[in-house]
Protein backbone atom coordinates (compact mmCIF):
# COMPACT_ATOMS: atom_id res chain seq x y z
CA UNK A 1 -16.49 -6.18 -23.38
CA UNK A 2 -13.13 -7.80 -22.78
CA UNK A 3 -12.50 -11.49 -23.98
CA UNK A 4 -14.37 -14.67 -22.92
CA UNK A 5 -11.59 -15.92 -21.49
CA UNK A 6 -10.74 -12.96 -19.48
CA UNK A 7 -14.43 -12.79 -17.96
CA UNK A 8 -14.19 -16.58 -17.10
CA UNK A 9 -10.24 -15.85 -15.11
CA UNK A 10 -12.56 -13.16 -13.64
CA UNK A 11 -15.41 -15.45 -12.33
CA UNK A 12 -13.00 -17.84 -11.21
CA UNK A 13 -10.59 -15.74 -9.40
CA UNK A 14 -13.77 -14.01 -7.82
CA UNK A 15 -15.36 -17.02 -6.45
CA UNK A 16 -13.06 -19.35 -6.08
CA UNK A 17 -10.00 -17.63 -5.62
CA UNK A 18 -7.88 -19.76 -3.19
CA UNK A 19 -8.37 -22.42 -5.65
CA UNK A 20 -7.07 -20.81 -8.34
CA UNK A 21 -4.57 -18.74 -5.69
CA UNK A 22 -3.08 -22.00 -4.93
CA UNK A 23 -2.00 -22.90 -8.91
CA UNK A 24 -0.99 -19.07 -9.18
CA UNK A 25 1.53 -19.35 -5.97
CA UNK A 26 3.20 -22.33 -7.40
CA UNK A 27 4.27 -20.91 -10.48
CA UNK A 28 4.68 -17.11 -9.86
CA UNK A 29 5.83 -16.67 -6.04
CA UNK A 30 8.21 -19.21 -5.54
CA UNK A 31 10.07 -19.14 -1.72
CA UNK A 32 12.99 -17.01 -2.52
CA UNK A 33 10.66 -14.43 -3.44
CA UNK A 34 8.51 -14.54 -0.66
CA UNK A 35 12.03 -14.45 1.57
CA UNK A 36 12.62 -11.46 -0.21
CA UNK A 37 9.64 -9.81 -0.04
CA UNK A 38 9.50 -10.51 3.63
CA UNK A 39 13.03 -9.21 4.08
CA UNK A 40 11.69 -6.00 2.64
CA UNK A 41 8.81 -5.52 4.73
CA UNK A 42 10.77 -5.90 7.89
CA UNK A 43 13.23 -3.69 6.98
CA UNK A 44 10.58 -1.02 6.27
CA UNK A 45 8.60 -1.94 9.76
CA UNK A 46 12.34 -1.08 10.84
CA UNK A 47 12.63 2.40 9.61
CA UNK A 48 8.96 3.13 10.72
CA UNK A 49 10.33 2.28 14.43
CA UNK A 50 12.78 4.19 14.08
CA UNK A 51 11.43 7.54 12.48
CA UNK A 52 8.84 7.03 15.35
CA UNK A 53 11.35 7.32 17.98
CA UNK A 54 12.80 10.36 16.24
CA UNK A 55 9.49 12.08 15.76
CA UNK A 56 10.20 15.56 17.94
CA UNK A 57 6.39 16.44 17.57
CA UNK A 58 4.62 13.05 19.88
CA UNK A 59 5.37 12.34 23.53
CA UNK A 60 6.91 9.46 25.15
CA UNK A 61 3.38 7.67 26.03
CA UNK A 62 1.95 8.26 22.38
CA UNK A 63 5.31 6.84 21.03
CA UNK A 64 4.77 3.91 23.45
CA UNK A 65 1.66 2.98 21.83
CA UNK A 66 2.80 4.05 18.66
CA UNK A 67 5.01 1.27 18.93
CA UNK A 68 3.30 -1.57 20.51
CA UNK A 69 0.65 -0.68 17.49
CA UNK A 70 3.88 -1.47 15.33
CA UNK A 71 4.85 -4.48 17.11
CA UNK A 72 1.73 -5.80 17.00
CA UNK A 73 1.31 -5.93 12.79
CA UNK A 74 0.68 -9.16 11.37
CA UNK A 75 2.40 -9.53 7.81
CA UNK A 76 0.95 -11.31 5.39
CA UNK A 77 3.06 -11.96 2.16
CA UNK A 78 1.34 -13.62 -0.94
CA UNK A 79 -1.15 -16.09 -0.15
CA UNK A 80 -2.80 -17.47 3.37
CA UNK A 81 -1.02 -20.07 5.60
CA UNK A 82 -4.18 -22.02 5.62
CA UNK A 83 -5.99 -22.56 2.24
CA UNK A 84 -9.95 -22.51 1.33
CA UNK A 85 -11.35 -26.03 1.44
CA UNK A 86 -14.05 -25.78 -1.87
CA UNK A 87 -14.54 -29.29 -2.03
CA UNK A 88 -17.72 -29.17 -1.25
CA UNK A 89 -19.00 -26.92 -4.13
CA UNK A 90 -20.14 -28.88 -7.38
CA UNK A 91 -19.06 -27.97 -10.14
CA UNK A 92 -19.76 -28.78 -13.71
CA UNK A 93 -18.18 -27.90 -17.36
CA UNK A 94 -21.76 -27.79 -18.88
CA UNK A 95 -23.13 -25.43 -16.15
CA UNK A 96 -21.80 -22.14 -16.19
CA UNK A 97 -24.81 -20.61 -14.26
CA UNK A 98 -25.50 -23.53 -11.85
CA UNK A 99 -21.47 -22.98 -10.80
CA UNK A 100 -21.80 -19.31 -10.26
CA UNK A 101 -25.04 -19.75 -7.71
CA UNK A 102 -23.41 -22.51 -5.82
CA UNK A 103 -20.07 -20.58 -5.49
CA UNK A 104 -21.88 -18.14 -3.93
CA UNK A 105 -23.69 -20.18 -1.99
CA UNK A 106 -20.79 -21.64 -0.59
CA UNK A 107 -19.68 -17.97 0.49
CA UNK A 108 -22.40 -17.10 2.06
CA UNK A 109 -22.83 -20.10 4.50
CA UNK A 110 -18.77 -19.71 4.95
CA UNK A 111 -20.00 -16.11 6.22
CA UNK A 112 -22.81 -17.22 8.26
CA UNK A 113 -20.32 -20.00 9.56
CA UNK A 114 -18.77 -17.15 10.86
CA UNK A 115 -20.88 -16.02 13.79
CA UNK A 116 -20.47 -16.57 17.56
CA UNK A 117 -16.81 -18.17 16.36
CA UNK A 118 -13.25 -16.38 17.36
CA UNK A 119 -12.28 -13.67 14.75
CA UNK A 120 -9.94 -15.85 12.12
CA UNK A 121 -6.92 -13.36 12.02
CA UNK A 122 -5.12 -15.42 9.10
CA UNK A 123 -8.07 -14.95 6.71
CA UNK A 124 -7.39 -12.84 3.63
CA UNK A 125 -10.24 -10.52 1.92
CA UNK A 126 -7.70 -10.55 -1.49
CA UNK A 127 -6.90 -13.59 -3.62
CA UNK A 128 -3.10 -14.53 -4.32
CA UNK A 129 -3.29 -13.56 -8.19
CA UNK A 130 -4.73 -10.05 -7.09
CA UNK A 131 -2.48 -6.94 -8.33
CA UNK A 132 -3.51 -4.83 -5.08
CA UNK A 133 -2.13 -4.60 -1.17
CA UNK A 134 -4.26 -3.50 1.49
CA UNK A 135 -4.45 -2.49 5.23
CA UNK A 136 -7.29 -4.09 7.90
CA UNK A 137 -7.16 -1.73 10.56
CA UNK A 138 -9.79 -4.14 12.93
CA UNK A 139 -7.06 -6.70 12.35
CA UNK A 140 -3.97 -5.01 12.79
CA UNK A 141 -2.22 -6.93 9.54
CA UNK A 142 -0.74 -5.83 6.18
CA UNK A 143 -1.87 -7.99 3.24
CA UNK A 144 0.63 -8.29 -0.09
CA UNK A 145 -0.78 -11.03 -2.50
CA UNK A 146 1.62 -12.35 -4.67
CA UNK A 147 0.12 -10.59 -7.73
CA UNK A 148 1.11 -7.68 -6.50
CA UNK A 149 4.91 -8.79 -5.92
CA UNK A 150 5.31 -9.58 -10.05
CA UNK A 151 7.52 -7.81 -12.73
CA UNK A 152 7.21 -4.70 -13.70
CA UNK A 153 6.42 -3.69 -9.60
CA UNK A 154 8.74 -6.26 -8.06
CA UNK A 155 11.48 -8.06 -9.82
CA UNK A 156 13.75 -10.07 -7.87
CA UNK A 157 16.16 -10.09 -11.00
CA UNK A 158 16.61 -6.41 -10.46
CA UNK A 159 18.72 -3.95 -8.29
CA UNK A 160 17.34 -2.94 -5.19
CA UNK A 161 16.76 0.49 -5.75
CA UNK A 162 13.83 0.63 -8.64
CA UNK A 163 12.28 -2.46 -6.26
CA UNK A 164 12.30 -0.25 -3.34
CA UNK A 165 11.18 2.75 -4.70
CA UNK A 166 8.10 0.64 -6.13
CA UNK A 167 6.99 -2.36 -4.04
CA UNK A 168 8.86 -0.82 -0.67
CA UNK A 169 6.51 2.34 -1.11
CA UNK A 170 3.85 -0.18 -1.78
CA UNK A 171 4.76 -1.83 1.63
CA UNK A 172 5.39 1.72 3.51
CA UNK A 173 1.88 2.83 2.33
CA UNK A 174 0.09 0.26 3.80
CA UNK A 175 2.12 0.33 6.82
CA UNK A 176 1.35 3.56 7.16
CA UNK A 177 -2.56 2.93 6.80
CA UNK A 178 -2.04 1.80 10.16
CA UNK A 179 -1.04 5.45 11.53
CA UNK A 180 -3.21 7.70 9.19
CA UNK A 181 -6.01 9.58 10.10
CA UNK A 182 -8.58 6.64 10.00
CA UNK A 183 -5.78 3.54 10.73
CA UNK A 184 -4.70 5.63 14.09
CA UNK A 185 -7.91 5.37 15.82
CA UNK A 186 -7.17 1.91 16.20
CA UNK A 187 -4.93 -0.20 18.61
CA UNK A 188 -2.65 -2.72 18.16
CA UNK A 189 -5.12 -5.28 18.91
CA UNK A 190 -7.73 -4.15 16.11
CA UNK A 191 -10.06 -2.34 18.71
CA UNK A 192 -11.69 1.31 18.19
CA UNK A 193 -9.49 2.61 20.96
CA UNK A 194 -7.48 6.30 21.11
CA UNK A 195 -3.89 5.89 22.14
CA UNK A 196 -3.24 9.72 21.92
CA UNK A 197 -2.72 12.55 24.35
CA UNK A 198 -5.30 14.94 23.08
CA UNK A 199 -1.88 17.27 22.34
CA UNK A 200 -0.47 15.20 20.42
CA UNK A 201 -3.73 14.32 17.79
CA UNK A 202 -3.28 18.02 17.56
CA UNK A 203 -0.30 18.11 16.35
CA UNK A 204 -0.69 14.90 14.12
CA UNK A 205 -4.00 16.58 12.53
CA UNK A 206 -1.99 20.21 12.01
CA UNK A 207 0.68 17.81 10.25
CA UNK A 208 -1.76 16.32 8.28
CA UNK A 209 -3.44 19.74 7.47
CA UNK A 210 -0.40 20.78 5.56
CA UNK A 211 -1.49 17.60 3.33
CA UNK A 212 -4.92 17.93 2.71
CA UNK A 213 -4.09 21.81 1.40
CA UNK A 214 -1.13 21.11 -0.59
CA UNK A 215 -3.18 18.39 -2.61
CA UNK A 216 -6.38 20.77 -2.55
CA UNK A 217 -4.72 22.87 -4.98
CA UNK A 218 -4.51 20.29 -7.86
CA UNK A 219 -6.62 20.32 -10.55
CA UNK A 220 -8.02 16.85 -11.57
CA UNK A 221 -9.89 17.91 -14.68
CA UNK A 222 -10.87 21.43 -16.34
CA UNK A 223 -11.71 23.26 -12.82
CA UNK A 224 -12.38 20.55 -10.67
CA UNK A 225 -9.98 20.20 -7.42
CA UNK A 226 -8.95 16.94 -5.64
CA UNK A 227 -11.55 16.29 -2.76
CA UNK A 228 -8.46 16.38 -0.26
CA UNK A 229 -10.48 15.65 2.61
CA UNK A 230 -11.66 12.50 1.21
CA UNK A 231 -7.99 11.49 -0.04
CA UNK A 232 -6.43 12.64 3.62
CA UNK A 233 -5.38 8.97 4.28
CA UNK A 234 -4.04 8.01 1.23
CA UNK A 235 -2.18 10.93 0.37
CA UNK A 236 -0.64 10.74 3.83
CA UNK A 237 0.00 7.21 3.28
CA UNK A 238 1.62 7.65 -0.13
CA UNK A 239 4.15 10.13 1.62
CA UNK A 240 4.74 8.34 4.98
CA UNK A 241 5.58 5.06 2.57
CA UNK A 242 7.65 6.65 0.06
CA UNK A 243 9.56 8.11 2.83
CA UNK A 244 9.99 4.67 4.99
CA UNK A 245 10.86 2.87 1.55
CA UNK A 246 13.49 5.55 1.26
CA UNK A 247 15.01 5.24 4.43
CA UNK A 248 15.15 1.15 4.31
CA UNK A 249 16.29 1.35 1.44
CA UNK A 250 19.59 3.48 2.12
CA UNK A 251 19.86 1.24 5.12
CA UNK A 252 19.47 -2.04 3.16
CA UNK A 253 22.38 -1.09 0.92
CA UNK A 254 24.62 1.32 3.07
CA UNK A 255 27.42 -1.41 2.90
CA UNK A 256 27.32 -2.08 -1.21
CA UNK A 257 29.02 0.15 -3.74
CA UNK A 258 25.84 1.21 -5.92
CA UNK A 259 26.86 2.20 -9.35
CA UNK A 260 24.88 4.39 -12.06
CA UNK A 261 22.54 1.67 -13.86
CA UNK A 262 21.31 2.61 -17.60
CA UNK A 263 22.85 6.00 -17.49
CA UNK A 264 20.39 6.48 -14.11
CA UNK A 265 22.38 6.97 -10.35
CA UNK A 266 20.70 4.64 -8.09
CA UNK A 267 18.79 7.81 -6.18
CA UNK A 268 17.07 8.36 -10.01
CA UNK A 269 16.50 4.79 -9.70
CA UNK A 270 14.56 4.89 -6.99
CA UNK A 271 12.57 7.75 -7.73
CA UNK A 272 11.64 6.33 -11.06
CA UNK A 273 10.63 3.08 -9.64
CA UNK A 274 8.38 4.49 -7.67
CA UNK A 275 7.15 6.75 -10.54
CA UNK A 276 6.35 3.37 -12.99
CA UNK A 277 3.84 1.66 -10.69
CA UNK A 278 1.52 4.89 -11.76
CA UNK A 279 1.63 4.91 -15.18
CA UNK A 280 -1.84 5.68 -16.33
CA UNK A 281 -4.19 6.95 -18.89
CA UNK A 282 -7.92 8.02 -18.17
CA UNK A 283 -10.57 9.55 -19.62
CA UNK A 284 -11.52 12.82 -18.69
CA UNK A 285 -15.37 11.81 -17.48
CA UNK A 286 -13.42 9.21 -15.43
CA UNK A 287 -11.53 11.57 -13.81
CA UNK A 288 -14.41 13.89 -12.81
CA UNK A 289 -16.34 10.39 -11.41
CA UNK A 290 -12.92 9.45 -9.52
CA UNK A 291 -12.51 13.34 -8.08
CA UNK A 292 -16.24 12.76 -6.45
CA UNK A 293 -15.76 8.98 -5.54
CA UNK A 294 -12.32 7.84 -4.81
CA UNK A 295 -10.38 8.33 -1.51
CA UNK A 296 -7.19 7.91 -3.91
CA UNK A 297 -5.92 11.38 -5.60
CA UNK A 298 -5.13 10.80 -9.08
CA UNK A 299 -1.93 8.74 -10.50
CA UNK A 300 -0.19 11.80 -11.14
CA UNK A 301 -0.03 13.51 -7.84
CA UNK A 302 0.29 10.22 -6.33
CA UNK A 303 3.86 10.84 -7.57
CA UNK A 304 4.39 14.30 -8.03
CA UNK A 305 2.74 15.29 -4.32
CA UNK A 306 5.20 12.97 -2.83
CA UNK A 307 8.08 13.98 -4.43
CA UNK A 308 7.71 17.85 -3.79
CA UNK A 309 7.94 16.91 -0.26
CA UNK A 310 11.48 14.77 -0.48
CA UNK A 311 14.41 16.96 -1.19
CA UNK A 312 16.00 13.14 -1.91
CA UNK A 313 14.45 13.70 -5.35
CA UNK A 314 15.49 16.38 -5.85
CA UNK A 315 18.71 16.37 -5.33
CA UNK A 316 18.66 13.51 -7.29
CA UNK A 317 17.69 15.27 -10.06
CA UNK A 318 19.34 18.31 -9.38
CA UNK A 319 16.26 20.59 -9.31
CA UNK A 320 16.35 24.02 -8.32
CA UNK A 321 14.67 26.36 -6.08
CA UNK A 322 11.56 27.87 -7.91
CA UNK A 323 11.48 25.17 -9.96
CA UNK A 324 7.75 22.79 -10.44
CA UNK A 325 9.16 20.24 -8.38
CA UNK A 326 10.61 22.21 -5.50
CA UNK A 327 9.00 23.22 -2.62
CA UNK A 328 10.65 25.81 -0.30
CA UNK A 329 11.70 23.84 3.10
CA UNK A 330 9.44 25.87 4.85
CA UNK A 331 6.48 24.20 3.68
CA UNK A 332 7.46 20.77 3.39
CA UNK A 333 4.74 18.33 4.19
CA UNK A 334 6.21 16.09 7.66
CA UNK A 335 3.94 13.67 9.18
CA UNK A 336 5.82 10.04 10.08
């Protein structure tokens, strides 16, 4: 059981988390940050445009929608424009209990408050201090609280490279939530709507196919195999955003003189960056529950099943052919 203190940052970021949001914004997410973060997202919304345009595989009126879609995301950078009023929920030091039913009570007329009104598209379903991003396909938006834009995945005090790598995959995963194969059944407005010739989701699901077999092949635990049907979107995501993060990233800096940083080139950098946001250690028993439950492949081909399918890294790391981390070009994974 973790600390008493920890539980109680727990209850209070769970119930009343624009409160606390609001105290966490002030002094971790100050404006330059947010101007930065926001700089990086657009520049990654950028290279998603263009790599759209390029795409040889979709037709002009998919790539039309493909792009309104794009045009149409709302960003959403560290905490809502519009704050939680919770003045009207009592709350007392000597009540622990008595706080935790009225919180939720509070919620659940806010819910109920809900019906017959307009959809409220600036409403987030993450708290600022949360260390998470997310993408709501009926809404169209990308959500980054600022917990998730803190040292050691975003430092401002850092070059861009290791920032892209990390927090500009982040961004390009989400983004590409939006054009997966769940996100892409929706339109720009939010609506269950297809926006595809039927020849074209043909050749999006064939791209996708190479995917879902490549990460098929990894072993989670003793003889247990990812479930890459159920990780399809977020393995595609994790590739589609590494490569966008890439791309914005050489474009970002294409006029700077990048130097080696540590002993490390700024392309090893990069890949490393993106690397350190994984760094895990589970148990074997929760690895077999994760292989069965979670749409997310494990931490370690998270990394390594992107990489294989960038040969950025590794020329970066001058890898050669036959080696682990070398695919032959002929069966490189493309999908955005």
């Amino acid at each position: 059981m973790q600390p008493r203190w920890k539980r109680c940052v727990q209850y209070t970021d769970a119930h009343l988390g624009e409160a606390l949001g609001q105290v966490y914004v002030r002094k971790t997410f100050p404006p330059a940050v947010e101007a930065s973060t926001l700089d990086l997202v657009r520049r990654i919304e950028d290279a998603m445009g263009g790599r759209i345009r390029a795409l040889d595989w979709m037709g002009p009126e998919t790539k039309q929608q493909a792009l309104t879609k794009l045009a149409g995301i709302r960003n959403k950078i560290g905490h809502p424009e519009k704050w939680r009023d919770y003045s009207s929920v009592r709350l007392a030091r000597d009540d622990f209990e008595g706080n935790i039913a009225r919180a939720m009570e509070f919620e659940r007329r806010r819910q109920i408050n809900k019906v017959g009104k307009p959809v409220d598209r600036g409403e987030w379903e993450m708290s600022p201090p949360t260390v998470n991003a997310y993408y709501d396909p009926q809404m169209n938006d990308i959500n980054f609280p600022a917990g998730v834009l803190q040292p050691p995945l975003f430092d401002a005090k850092m070059d861009d490279a290791p920032n892209y790598g990390d927090t500009g995959g982040t961004i390009g995963h989400e983004l590409t939530h939006g054009f997966d194969d769940e996100g892409s059944q929706f339109d720009a407005k939010g609506n269950l709507k297809n926006w595809w010739t039927r020849e074209d989701r043909q050749k999006f699901e064939a791209r996708t196919q190479c995917v879902q077999d490549q990460y098929a092949k990894y072993i989670v635990v003793d003889d247990i195999h990812i479930n890459s049907k159920l990780t399809l979107g977020e393995d595609v995501a994790d590739l589609g955003g590494e490569i966008l993060a890439y791309a914005a990233w050489k474009d970002a800096t294409k006029d700077k003189e990048l130097r080696p940083i540590d002993g490390l080139t700024p392309d090893q950098r990069f890949f490393i960056g993106f690397a350190q946001w994984a760094c895990t250690n589970e148990r074997p028993e929760d690895l077999r529950v994760r292989a069965i439950t979670d749409p997310h492949s494990p931490a370690k081909y998270r990394i390594n099943g992107v990489v294989v399918n960038m040969p950025e890294f590794s020329k970066a790391f001058s890898c050669k052919a036959g080696q682990p981390m070398v695919k032959p070009a002929d069966q490189i994974c493309k999908v955005w």
